[in-house]
Protein backbone atom coordinates (compact mmCIF):
# COMPACT_ATOMS: atom_id res chain seq x y z
CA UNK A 1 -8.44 -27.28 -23.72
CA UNK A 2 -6.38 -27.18 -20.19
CA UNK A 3 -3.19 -28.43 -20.14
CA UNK A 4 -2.13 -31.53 -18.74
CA UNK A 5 1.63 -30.41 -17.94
CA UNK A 6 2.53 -31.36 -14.62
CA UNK A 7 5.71 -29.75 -13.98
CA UNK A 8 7.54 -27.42 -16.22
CA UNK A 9 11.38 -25.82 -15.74
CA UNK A 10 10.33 -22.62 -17.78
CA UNK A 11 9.25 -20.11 -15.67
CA UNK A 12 7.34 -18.06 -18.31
CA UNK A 13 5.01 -21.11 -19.22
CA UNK A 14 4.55 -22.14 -15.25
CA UNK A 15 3.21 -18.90 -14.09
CA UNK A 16 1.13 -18.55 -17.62
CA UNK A 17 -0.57 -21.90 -16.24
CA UNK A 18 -0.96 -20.55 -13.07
CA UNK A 19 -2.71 -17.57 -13.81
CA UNK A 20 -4.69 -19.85 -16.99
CA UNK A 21 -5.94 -22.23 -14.31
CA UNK A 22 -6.49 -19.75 -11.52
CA UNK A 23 -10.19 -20.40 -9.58
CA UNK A 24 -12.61 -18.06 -9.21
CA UNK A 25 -12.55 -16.66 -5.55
CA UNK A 26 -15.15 -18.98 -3.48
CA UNK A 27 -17.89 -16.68 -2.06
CA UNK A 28 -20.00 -17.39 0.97
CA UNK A 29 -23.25 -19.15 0.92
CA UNK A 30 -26.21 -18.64 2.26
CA UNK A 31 -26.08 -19.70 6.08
CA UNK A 32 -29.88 -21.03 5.59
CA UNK A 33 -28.43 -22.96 3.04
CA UNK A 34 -25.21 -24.65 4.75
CA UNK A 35 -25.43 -27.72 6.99
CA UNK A 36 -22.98 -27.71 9.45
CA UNK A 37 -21.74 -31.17 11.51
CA UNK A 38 -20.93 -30.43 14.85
CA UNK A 39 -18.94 -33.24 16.02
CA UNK A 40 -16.04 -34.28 19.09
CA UNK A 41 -13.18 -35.82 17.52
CA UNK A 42 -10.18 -37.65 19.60
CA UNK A 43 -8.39 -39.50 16.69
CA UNK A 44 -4.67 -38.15 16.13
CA UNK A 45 -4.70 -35.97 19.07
CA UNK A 46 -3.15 -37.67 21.84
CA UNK A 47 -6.31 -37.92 23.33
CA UNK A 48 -7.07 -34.53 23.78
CA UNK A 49 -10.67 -34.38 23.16
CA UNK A 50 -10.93 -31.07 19.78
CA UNK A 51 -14.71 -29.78 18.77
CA UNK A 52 -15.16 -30.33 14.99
CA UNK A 53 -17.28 -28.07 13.08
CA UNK A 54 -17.58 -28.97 9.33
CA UNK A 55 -19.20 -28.91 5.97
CA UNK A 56 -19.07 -24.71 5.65
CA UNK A 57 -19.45 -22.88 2.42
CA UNK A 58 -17.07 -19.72 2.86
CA UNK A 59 -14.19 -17.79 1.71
CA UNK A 60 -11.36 -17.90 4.28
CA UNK A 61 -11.99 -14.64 5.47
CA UNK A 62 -15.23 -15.27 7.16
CA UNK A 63 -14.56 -18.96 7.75
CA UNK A 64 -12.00 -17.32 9.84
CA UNK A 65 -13.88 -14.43 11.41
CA UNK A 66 -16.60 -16.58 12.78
CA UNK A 67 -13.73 -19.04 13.74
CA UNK A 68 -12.54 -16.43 16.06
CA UNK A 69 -15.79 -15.68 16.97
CA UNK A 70 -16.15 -19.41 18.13
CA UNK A 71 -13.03 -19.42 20.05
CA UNK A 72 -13.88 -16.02 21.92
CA UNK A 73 -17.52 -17.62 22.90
CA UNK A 74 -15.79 -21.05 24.36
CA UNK A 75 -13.01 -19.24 25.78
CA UNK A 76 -10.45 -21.38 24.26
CA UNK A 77 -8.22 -21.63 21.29
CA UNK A 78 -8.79 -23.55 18.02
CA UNK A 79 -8.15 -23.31 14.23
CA UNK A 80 -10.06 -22.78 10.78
CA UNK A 81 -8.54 -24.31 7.47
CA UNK A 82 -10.20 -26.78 4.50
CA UNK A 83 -13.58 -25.85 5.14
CA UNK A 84 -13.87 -26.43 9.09
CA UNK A 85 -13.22 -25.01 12.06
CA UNK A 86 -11.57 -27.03 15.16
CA UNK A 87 -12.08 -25.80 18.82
CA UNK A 88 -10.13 -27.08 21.63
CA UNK A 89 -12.01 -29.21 23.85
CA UNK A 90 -15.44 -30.49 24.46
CA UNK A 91 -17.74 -27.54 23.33
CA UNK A 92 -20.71 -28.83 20.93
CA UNK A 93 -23.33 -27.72 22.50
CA UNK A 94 -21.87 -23.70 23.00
CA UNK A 95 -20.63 -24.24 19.09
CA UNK A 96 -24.15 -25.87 17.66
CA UNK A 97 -25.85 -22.84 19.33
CA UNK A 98 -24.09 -19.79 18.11
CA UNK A 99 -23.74 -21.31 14.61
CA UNK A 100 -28.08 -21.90 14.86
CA UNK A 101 -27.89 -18.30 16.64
CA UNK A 102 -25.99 -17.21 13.04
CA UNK A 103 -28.70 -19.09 11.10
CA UNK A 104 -26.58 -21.94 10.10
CA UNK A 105 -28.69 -25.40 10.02
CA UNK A 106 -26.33 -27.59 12.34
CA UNK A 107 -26.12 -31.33 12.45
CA UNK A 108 -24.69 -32.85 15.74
């Protein structure tokens, strides 16, 4: 049965929880098999307009490889964390088509 403890001041029985309740490393799916959203967002962002590409099933690694990848293709700068990658500016078409290109079923 897992623990319920939330927070614990001996150090032994923390990092025995942590390594107890560890996850299994997430490993990439199928690109067939992952529908990506390809979306514009402007909310929180000062108006600045940020291409949104979510809903990916990889490990950090890759989600950040083909982040970079992204960025290079739209000549711009952008980030990759919780599952989806943001590019600056207005850039869903170049974005919808590599990630098709890659064989990733997109969504826009």
């Amino acid at each position: 049965m897992k623990s319920r403890l939330v927070w614990t001041s001996d150090p032994e029985e923390a990092k025995r929880l942590r390594e107890e309740g560890s996850l299994a490393p997430r490993v990439d799916a199928d690109p067939s098999k992952q529908i990506i959203r390809v979306v514009v967002d402007r909310k929180r962002r000062a108006g600045k307009s940020v291409t949104v590409a979510s809903g990916f099933q990889l490990n950090e690694a890759s989600l950040g490889e083909l982040a970079a990848a992204l960025k290079k293709k739209c000549g711009t700068g952008g980030t990759a964390k919780d599952a989806e990658i943001e590019i600056q500016g207005e850039h869903v078409d170049r974005v919808a088509t590599e990630l098709e290109r890659r064989g990733f079923r997109v969504r826009r």
